[in-house]
Protein backbone atom coordinates (compact mmCIF):
# COMPACT_ATOMS: atom_id res chain seq x y z
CA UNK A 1 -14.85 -52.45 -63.99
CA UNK A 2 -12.47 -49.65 -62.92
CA UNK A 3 -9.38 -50.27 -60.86
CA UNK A 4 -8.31 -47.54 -58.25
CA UNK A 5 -4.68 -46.52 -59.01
CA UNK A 6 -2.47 -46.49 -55.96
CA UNK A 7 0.87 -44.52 -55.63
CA UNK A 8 3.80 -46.24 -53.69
CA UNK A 9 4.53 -43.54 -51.70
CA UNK A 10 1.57 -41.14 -51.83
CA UNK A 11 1.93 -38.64 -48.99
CA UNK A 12 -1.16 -37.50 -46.78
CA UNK A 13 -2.91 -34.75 -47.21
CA UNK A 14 -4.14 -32.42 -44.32
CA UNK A 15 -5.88 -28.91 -44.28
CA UNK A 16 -5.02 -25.61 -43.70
CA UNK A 17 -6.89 -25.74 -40.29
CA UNK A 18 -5.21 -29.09 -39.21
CA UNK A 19 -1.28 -27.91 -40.31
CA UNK A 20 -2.22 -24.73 -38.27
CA UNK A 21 -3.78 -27.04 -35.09
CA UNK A 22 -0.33 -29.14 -35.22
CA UNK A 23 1.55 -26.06 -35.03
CA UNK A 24 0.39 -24.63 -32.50
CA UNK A 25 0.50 -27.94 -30.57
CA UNK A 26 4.02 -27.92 -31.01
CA UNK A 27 4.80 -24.03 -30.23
CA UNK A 28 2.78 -24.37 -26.51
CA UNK A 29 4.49 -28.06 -25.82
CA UNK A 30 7.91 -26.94 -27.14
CA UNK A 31 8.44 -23.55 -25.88
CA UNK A 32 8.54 -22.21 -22.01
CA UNK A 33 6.85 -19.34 -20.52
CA UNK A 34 9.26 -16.48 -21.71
CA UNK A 35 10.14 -13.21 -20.29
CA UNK A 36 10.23 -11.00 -23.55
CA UNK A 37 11.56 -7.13 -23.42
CA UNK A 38 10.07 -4.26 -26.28
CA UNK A 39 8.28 -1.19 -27.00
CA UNK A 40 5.02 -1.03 -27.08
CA UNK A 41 2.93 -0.44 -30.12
CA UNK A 42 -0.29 -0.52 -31.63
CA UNK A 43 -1.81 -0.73 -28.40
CA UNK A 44 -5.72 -0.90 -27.69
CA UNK A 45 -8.36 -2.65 -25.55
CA UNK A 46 -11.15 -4.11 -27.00
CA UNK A 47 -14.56 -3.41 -25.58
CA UNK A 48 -14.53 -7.05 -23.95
CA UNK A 49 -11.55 -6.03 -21.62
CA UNK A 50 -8.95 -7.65 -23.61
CA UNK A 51 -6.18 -5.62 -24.53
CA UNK A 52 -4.14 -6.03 -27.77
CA UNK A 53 -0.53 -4.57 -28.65
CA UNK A 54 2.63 -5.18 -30.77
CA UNK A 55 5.93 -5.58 -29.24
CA UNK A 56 8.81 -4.40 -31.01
CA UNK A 57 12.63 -3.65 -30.89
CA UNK A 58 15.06 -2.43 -33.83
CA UNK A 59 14.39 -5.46 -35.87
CA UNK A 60 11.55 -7.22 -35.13
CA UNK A 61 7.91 -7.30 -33.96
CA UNK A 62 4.91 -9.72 -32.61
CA UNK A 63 1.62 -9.67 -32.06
CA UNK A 64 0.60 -9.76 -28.32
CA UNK A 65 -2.53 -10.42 -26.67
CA UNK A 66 -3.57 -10.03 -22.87
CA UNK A 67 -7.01 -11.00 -21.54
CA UNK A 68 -9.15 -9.88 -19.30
CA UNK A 69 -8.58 -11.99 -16.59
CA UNK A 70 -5.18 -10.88 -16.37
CA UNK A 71 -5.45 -7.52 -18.10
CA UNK A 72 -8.03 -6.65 -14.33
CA UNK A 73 -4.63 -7.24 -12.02
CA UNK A 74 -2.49 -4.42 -14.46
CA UNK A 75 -1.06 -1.72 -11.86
CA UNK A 76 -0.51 1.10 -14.83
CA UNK A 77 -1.76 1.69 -18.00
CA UNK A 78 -0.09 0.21 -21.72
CA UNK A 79 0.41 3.20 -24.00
CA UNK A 80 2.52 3.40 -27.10
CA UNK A 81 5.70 3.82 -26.71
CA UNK A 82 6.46 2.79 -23.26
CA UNK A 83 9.76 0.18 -22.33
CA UNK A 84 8.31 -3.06 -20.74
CA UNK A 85 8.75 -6.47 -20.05
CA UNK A 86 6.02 -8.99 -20.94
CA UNK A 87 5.44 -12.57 -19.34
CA UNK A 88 3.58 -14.50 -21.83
CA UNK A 89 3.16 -18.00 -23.32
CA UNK A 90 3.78 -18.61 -27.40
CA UNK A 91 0.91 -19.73 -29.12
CA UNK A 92 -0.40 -19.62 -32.43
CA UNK A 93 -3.81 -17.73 -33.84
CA UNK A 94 -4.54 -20.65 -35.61
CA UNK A 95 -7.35 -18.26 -38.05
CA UNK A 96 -4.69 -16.50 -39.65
CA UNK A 97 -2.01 -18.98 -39.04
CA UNK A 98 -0.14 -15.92 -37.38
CA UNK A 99 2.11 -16.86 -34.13
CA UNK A 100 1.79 -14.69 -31.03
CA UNK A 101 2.43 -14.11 -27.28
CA UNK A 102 -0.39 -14.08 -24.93
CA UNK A 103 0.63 -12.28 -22.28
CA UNK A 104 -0.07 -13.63 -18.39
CA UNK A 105 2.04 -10.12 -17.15
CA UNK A 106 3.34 -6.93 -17.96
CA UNK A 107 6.00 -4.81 -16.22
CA UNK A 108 7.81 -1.71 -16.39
CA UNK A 109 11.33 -1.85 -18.16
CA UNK A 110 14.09 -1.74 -15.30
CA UNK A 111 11.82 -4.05 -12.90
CA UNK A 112 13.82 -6.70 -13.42
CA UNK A 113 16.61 -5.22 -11.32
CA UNK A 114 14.43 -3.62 -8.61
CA UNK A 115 13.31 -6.87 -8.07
CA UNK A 116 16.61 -8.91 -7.83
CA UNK A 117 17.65 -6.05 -5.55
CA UNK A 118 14.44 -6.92 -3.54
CA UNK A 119 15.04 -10.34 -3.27
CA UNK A 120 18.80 -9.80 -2.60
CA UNK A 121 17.94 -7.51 0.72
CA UNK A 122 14.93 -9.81 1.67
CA UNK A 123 17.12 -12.82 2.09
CA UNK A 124 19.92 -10.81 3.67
CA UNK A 125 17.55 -9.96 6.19
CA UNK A 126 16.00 -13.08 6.17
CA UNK A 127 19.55 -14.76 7.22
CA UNK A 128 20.15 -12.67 10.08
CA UNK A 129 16.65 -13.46 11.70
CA UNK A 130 14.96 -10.16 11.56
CA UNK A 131 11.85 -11.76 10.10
CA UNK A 132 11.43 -14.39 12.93
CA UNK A 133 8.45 -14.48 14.81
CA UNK A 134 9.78 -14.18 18.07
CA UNK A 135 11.31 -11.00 16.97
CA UNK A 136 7.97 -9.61 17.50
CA UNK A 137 6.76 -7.32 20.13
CA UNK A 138 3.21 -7.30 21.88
CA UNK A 139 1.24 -3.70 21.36
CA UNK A 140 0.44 -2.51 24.64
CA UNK A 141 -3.32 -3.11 25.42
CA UNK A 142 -4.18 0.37 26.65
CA UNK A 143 -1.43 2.94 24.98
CA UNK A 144 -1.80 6.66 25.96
CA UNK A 145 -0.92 8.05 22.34
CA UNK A 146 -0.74 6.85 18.85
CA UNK A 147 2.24 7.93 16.70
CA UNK A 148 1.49 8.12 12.97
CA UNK A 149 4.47 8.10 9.92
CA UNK A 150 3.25 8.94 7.04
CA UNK A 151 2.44 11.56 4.21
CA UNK A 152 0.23 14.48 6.19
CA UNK A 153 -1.51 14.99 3.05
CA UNK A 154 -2.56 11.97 1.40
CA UNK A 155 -5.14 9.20 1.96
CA UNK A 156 -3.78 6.96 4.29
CA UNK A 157 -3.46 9.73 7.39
CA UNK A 158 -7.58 10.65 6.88
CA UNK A 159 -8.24 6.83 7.08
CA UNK A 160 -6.53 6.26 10.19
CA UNK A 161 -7.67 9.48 11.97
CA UNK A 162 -11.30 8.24 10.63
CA UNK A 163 -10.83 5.07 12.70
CA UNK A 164 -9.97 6.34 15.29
CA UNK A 165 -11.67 9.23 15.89
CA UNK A 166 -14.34 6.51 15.73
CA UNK A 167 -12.91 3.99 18.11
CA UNK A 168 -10.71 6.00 20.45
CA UNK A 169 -11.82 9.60 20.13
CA UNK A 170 -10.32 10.43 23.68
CA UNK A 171 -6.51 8.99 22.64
CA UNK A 172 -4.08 11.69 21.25
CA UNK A 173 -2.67 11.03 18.22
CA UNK A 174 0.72 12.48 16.75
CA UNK A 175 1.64 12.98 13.34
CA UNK A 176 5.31 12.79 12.17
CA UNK A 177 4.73 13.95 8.34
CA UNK A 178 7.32 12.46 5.49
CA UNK A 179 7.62 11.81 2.17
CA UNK A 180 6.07 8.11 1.36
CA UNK A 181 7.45 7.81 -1.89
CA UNK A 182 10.12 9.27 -4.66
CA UNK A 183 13.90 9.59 -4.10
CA UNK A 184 14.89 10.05 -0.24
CA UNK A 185 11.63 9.37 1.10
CA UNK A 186 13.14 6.23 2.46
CA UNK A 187 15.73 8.35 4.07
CA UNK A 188 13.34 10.52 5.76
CA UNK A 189 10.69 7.58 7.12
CA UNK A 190 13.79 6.07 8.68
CA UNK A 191 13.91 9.71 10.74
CA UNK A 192 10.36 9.90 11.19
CA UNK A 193 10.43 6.82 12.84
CA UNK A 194 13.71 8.11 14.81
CA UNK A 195 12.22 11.64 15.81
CA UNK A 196 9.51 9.14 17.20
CA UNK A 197 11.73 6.98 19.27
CA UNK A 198 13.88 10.58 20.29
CA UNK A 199 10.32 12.43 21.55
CA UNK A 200 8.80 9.25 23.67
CA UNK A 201 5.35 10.72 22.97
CA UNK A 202 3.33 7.70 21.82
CA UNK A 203 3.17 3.98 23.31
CA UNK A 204 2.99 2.83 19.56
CA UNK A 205 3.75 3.38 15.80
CA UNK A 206 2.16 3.58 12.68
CA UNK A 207 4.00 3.43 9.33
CA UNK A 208 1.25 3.27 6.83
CA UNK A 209 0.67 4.54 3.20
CA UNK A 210 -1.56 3.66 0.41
CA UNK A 211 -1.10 1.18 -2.18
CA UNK A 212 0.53 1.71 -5.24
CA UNK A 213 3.09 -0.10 -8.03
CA UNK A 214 6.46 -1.50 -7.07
CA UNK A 215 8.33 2.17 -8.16
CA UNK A 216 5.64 3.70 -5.41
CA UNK A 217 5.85 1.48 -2.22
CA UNK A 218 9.96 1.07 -3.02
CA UNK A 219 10.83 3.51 -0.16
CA UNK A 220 9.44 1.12 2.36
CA UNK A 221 11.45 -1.88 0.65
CA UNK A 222 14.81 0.10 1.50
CA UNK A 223 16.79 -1.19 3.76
CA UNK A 224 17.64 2.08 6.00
CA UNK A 225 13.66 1.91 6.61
CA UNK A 226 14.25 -1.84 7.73
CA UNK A 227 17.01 -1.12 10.02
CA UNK A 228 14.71 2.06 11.45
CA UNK A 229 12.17 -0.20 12.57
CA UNK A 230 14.51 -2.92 13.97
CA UNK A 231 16.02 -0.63 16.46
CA UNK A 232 12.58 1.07 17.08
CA UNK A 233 12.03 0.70 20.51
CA UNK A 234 8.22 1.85 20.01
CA UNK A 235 6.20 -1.06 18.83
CA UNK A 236 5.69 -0.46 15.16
CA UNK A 237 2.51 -1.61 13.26
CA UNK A 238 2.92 -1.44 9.21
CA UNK A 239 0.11 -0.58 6.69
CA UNK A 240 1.81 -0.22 3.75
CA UNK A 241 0.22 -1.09 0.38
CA UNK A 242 -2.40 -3.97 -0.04
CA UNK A 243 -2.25 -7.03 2.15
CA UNK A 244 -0.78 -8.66 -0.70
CA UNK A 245 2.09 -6.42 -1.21
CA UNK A 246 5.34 -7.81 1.10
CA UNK A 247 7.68 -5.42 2.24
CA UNK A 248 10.81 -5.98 4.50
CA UNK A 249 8.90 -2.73 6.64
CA UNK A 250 5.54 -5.38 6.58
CA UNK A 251 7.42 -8.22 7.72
CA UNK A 252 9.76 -6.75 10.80
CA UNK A 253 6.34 -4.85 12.26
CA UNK A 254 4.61 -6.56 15.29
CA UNK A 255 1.43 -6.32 13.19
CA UNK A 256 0.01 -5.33 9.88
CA UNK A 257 -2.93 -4.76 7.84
CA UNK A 258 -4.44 -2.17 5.41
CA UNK A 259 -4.06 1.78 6.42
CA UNK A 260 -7.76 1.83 7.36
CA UNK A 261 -7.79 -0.71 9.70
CA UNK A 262 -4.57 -0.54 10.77
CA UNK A 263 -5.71 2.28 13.19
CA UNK A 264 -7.87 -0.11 15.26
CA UNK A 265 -4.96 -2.83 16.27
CA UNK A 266 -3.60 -0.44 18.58
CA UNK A 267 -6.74 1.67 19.97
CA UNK A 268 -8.49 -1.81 21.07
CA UNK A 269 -8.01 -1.46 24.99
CA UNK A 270 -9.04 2.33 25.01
CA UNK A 271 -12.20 1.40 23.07
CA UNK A 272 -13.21 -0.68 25.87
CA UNK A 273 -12.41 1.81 28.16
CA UNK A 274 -14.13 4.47 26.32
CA UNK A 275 -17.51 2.04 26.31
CA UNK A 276 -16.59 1.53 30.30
CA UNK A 277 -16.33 5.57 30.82
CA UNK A 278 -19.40 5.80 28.84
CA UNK A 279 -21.57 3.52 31.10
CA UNK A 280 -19.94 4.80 34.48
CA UNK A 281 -21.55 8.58 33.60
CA UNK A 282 -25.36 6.96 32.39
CA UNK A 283 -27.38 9.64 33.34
CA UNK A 284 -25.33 12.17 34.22
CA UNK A 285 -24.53 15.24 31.76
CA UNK A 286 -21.38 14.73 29.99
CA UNK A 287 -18.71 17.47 30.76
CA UNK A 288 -16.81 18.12 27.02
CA UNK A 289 -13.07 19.17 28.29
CA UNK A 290 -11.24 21.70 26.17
CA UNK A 291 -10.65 20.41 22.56
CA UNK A 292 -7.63 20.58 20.97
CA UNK A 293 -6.45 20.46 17.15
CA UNK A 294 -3.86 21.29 14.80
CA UNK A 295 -3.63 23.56 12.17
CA UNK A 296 -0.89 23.03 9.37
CA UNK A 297 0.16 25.61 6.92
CA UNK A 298 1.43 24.52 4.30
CA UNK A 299 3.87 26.37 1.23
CA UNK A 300 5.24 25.59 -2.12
CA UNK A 301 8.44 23.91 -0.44
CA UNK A 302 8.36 20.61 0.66
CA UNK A 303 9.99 21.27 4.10
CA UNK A 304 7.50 24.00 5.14
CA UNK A 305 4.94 22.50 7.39
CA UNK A 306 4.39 24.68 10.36
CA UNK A 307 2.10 22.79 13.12
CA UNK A 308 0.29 25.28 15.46
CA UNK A 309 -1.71 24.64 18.80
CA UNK A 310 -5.01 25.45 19.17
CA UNK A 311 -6.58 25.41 22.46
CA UNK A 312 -10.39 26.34 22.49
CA UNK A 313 -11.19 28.18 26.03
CA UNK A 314 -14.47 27.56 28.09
CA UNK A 315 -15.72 30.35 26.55
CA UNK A 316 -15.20 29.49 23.25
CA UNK A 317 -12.03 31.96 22.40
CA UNK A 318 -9.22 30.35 20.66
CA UNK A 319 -5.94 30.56 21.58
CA UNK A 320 -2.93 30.00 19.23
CA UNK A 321 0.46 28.70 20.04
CA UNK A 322 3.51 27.85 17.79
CA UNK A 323 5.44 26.09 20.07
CA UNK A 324 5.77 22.40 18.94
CA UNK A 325 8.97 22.56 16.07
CA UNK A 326 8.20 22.05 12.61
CA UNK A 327 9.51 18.55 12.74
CA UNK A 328 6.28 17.22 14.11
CA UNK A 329 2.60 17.94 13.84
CA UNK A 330 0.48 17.24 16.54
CA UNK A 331 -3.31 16.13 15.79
CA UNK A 332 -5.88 15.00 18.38
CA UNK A 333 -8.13 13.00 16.61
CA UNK A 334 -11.81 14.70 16.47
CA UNK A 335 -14.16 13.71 19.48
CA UNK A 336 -16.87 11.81 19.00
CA UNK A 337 -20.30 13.51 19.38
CA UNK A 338 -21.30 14.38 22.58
CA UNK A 339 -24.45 15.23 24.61
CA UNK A 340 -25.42 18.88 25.12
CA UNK A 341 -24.68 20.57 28.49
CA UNK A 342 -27.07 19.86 31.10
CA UNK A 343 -28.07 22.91 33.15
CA UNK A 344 -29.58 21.13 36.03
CA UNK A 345 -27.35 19.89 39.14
CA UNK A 346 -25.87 16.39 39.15
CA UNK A 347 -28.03 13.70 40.79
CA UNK A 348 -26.40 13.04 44.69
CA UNK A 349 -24.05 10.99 44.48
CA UNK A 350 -23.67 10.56 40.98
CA UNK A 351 -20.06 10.29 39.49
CA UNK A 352 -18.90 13.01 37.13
């Protein structure tokens, strides 16, 4: 009969695949969510959406991962080469026994300060009550123009004159062109929004532009922008960005949503008398008055845009006229369609 020979102090034995399991236990228990700064290298995304990269400095590199759940809410694209900052959890690819970051975020190098300088002027503002609620101002139910601040070329300014060439076709709208983004644009949406309050030509204000990353909507997180729409005494309504982005502009306006249907807060009393007019002329001919629209010409410089009149005569001439300054650019919003000239008399009676 064969004994079994035991050693006094015989040690356990584990596999490759439980040492690995153990550490990585420990790395995810032991170690916070980090904030880790590099250069990107090595970068590419697999065909499942899941992008893979190295992050290096001088003297060191590791292996990152970022999947596609998180990789879908990236505002830019990783390339090789590029500064960042990476949010991201250590872990261990237990496989190759290889420790790694899997990254929940990635940021531009420099964000970091952008956004303690955010937070800095959001609670300075904060503190002196410009965010309250009662700050806010009602938008006048029935206003007789619609002021617009905001790039004259891009795709913000075609979305709101979409709207509301479909909702209020008969309300005048005026255009006060700036820069939206890039250095001094915050400079000159703060004097849009002045050469608005200077004029008195519309009963309310739009500050819209599309969305974009942090770098792109900054102009409308400056403070002179802020301070432009405090002492505003036109009610200002903010579309800037995605309803998730928060900007101080966003939060001092007395309302906000996205530029497309931003448009329709304040044209919401002239639709309903537009639908009103519309049912007082049933079955009369409709009379189309003279239309009016602007034509901008535009240059290599940034400064030249040159608005011009055009008034379109009964008998279909058109008539030019340069007299609004180049500070402004006046659009009436297209009308919507209307029936064809009736050549028979009105009915007796009958209101035109």
């Amino acid at each position: 009969m064969h004994s079994t020979l035991t050693l006094p102090f015989a040690v356990p034995v584990v596999t490759v695949r439980e040492l690995n399991a153990r550490v990585r236990t420990l790395l995810e228990n032991q170690l916070e969510t980090v904030w880790v700064a590099g250069e990107l290298s090595n970068v590419k995304k697999a065909p499942s959406g899941h992008w893979y990269f190295c992050l290096k400095d001088a003297e060191a590199q590791v292996d990152c991962c970022m999947f596609r759940g998180r990789a879908q809410f990236l505002d830019f694209r990783p390339e090789n080469g590029q500064q960042v900052e990476v949010r991201a959890r250590v872990t261990l690819y237990e496989a190759r026994g290889q420790y790694q970051l899997v990254v929940d975020e990635i940021r531009r190098a420099g964000l970091g300060a952008l956004y303690e300088a955010f937070e800095k002027l959001k609670a300075r503002l904060d503190a002196e009550g410009l965010f309250a609620p009662e700050r806010k101002r009602r938008l006048p139910a029935f206003p007789r123009a619609i002021g617009v601040v905001t790039s004259p070329v891009g795709a913000a300014v075609r979305d709101v004159l979409t709207t509301l060439a479909r909702r209020a076709p008969m309300l005048p709208v005026v255009v006060y062109p700036t820069q939206v983004q890039g250095e001094g644009a915050g400079a000159q949406v703060a004097r849009a929004i002045a050469t608005a309050n200077a004029r008195r030509e519309c009963d309310v204000l739009i500050v819209c532009r599309g969305g974009g990353s942090l770098e792109d909507l900054w102009a409308f997180n400056e403070e002179v922008v802020a301070r432009a729409i405090v002492g505003s005494a036109i009610p200002v309504v903010s579309g800037v960005g995605h309803e998730t982005d928060f900007e101080p502009s966003k939060a001092l306006r007395s309302a906000w949503t996205t530029p497309r249907d931003v448009s329709s807060r304040p044209s919401s009393g002239s639709r309903a008398i537009a639908s009103a007019s519309r049912n007082a002329r049933a079955g009369c001919a409709a009379r189309a008055p003279p239309r009016r629209s602007c034509a901008v010409s535009r240059s290599s410089g940034s400064r030249a845009r040159s608005p011009t009149w055009i008034r379109r005569t009964s008998s279909g001439a058109a008539t030019a006229s340069s007299a609004i300054p180049t500070a402004m650019c006046a659009v009436r919003a297209p009308a919507s369609k209307r029936a064809p000239r009736s050549t028979s008399p009105s009915p007796r009676g009958a209101p035109l």
